[in-house]
C-alpha atoms as a PDB file:
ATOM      1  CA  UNK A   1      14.258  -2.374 -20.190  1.00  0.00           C
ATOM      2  CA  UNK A   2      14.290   0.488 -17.879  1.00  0.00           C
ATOM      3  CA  UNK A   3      11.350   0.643 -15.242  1.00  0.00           C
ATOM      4  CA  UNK A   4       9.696   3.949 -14.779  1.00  0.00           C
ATOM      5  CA  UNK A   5      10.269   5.747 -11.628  1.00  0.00           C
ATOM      6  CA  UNK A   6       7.758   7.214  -9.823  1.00  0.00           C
ATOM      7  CA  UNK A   7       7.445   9.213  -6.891  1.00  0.00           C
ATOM      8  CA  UNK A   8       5.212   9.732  -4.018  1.00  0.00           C
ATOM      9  CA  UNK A   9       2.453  11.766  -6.333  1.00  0.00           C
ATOM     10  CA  UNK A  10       2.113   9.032  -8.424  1.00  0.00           C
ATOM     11  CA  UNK A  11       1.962   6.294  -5.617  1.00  0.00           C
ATOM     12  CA  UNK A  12      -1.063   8.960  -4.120  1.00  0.00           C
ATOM     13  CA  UNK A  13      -2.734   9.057  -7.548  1.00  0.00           C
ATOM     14  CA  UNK A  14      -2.505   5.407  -8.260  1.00  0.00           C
ATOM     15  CA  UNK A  15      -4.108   5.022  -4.110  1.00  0.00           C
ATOM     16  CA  UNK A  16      -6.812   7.730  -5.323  1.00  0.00           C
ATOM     17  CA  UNK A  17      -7.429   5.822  -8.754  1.00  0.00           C
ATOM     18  CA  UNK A  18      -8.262   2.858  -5.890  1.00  0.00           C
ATOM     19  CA  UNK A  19     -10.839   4.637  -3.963  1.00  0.00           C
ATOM     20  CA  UNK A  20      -8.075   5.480  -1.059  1.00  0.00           C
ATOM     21  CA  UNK A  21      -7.093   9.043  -0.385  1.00  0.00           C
ATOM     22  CA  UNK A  22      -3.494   9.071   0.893  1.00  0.00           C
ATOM     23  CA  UNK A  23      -1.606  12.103   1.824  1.00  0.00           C
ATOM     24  CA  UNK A  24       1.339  12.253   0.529  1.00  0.00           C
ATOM     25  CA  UNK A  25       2.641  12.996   4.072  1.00  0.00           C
ATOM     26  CA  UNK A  26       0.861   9.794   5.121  1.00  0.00           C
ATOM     27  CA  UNK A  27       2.680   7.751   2.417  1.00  0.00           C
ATOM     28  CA  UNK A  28       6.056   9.306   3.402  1.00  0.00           C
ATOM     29  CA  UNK A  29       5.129   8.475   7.216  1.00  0.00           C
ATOM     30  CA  UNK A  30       5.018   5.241   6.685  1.00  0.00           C
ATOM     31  CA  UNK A  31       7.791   4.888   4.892  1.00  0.00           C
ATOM     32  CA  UNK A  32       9.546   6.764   7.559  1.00  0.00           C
ATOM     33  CA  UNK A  33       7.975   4.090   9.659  1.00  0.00           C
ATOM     34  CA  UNK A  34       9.606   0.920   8.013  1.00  0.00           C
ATOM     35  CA  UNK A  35       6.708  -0.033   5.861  1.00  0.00           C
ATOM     36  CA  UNK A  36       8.853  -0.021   3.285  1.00  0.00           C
ATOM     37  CA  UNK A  37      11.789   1.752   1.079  1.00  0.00           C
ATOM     38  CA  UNK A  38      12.765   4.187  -1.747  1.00  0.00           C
ATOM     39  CA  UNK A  39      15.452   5.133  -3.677  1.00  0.00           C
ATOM     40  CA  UNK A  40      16.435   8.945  -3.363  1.00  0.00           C
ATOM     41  CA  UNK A  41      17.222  10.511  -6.882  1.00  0.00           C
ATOM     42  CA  UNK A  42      20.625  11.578  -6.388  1.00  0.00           C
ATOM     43  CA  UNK A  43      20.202  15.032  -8.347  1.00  0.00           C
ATOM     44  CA  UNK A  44      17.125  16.132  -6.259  1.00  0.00           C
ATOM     45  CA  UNK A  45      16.683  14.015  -3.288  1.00  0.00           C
ATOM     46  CA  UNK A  46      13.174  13.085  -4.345  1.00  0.00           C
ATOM     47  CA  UNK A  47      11.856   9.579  -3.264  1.00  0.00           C
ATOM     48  CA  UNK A  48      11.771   7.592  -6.286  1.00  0.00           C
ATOM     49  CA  UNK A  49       9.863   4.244  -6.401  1.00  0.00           C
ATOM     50  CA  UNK A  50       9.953   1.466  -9.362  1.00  0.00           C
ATOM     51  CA  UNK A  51       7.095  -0.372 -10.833  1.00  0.00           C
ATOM     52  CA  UNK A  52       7.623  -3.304  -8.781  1.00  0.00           C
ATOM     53  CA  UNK A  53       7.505  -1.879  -5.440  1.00  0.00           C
ATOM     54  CA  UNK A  54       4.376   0.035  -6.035  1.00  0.00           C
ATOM     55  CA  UNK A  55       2.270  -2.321  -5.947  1.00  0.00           C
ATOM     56  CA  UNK A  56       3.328  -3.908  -2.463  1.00  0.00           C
ATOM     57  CA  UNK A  57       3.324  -0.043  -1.399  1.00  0.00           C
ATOM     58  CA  UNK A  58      -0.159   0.160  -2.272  1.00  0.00           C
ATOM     59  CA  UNK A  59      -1.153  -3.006  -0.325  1.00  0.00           C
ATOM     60  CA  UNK A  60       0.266  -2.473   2.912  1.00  0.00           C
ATOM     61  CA  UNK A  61      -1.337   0.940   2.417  1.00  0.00           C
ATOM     62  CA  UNK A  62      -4.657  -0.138   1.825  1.00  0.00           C
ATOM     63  CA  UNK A  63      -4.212  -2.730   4.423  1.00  0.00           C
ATOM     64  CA  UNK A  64      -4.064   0.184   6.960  1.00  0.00           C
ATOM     65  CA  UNK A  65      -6.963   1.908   5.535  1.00  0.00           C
ATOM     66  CA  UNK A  66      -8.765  -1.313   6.277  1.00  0.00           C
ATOM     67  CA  UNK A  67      -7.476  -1.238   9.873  1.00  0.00           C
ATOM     68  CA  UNK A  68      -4.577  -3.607  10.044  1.00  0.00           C
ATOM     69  CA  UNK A  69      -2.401  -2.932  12.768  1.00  0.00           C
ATOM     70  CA  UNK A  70       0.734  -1.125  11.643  1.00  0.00           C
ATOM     71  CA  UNK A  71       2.896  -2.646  14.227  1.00  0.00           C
ATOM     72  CA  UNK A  72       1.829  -6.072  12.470  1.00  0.00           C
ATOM     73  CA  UNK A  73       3.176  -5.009   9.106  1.00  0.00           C
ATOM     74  CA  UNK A  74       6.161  -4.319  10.472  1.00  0.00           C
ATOM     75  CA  UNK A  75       6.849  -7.102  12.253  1.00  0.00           C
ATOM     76  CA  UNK A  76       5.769  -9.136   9.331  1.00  0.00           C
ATOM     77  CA  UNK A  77       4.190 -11.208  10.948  1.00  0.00           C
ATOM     78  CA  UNK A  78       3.039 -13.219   7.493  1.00  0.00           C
ATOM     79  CA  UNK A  79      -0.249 -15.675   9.702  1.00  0.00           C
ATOM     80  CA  UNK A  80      -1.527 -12.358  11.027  1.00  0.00           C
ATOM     81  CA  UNK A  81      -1.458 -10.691   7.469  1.00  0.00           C
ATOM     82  CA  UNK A  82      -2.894 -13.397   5.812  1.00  0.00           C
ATOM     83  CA  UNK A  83      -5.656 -13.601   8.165  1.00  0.00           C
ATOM     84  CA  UNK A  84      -6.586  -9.742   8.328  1.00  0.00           C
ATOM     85  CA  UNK A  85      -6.711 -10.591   4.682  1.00  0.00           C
ATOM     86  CA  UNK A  86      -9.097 -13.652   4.743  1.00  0.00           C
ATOM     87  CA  UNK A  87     -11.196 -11.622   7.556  1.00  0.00           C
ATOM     88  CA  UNK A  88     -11.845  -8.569   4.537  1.00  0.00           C
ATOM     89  CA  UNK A  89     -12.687 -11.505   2.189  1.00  0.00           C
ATOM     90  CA  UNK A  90     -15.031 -12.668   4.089  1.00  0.00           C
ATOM     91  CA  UNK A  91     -16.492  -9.071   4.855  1.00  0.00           C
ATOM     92  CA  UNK A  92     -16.634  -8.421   1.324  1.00  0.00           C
ATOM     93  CA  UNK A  93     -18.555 -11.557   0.024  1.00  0.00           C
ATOM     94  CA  UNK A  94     -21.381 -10.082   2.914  1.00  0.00           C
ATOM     95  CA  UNK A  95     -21.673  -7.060   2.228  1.00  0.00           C
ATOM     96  CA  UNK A  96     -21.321  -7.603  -2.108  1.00  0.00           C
ATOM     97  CA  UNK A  97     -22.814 -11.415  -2.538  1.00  0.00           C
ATOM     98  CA  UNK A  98     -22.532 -12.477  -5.840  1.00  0.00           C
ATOM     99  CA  UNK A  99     -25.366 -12.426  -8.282  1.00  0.00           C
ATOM    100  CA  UNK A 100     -27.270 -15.754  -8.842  1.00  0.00           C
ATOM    101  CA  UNK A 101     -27.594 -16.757 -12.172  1.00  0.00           C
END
């Protein structure tokens, strides 16, 4: 089965859909950066990214939007990512506590 292709519009409307509004130039910044990688569609030069990759796109995006260092995406540094993540975990279950039943 063939995976859709998408391009940087639809990884912007997909961040929008999420609450995050992304430039386009923002999301081709960071890819400029080393965040991460498309495909160039040999008839136009448009980025082109598939299915899979989106959603990692979208994390490290939000991520930053959340104020993760960019220079710790890029290094991947895994223990620092997984914290930051932990840290807006925690953050979240403040400021939205579950309902008691």
């Amino acid at each position: 089965m063939t995976q859709k292709k998408l391009q940087v519009g639809d990884v912007r409307k997909k961040l929008l859909t999420l609450g995050f509004d992304v430039s386009e130039e923002r999301i081709r910044h960071y890819e400029k950066l080393g965040l991460y990688k498309s495909r160039r569609n040999q008839k136009n030069d448009y980025r082109e990214y598939s299915e899979d990759n989106l959603q990692n796109i979208v994390k490290l995006i939000i991520l930053i939007e959340l104020g993760t260092p960019i220079q710790v995406l890029l290094d991947d540094d895994k223990a620092l990512i997984k914290q930051r993540i932990e840290t807006i975990k925690r953050a979240l279950n403040i400021l939205l506590p579950q309902p008691t039943q």
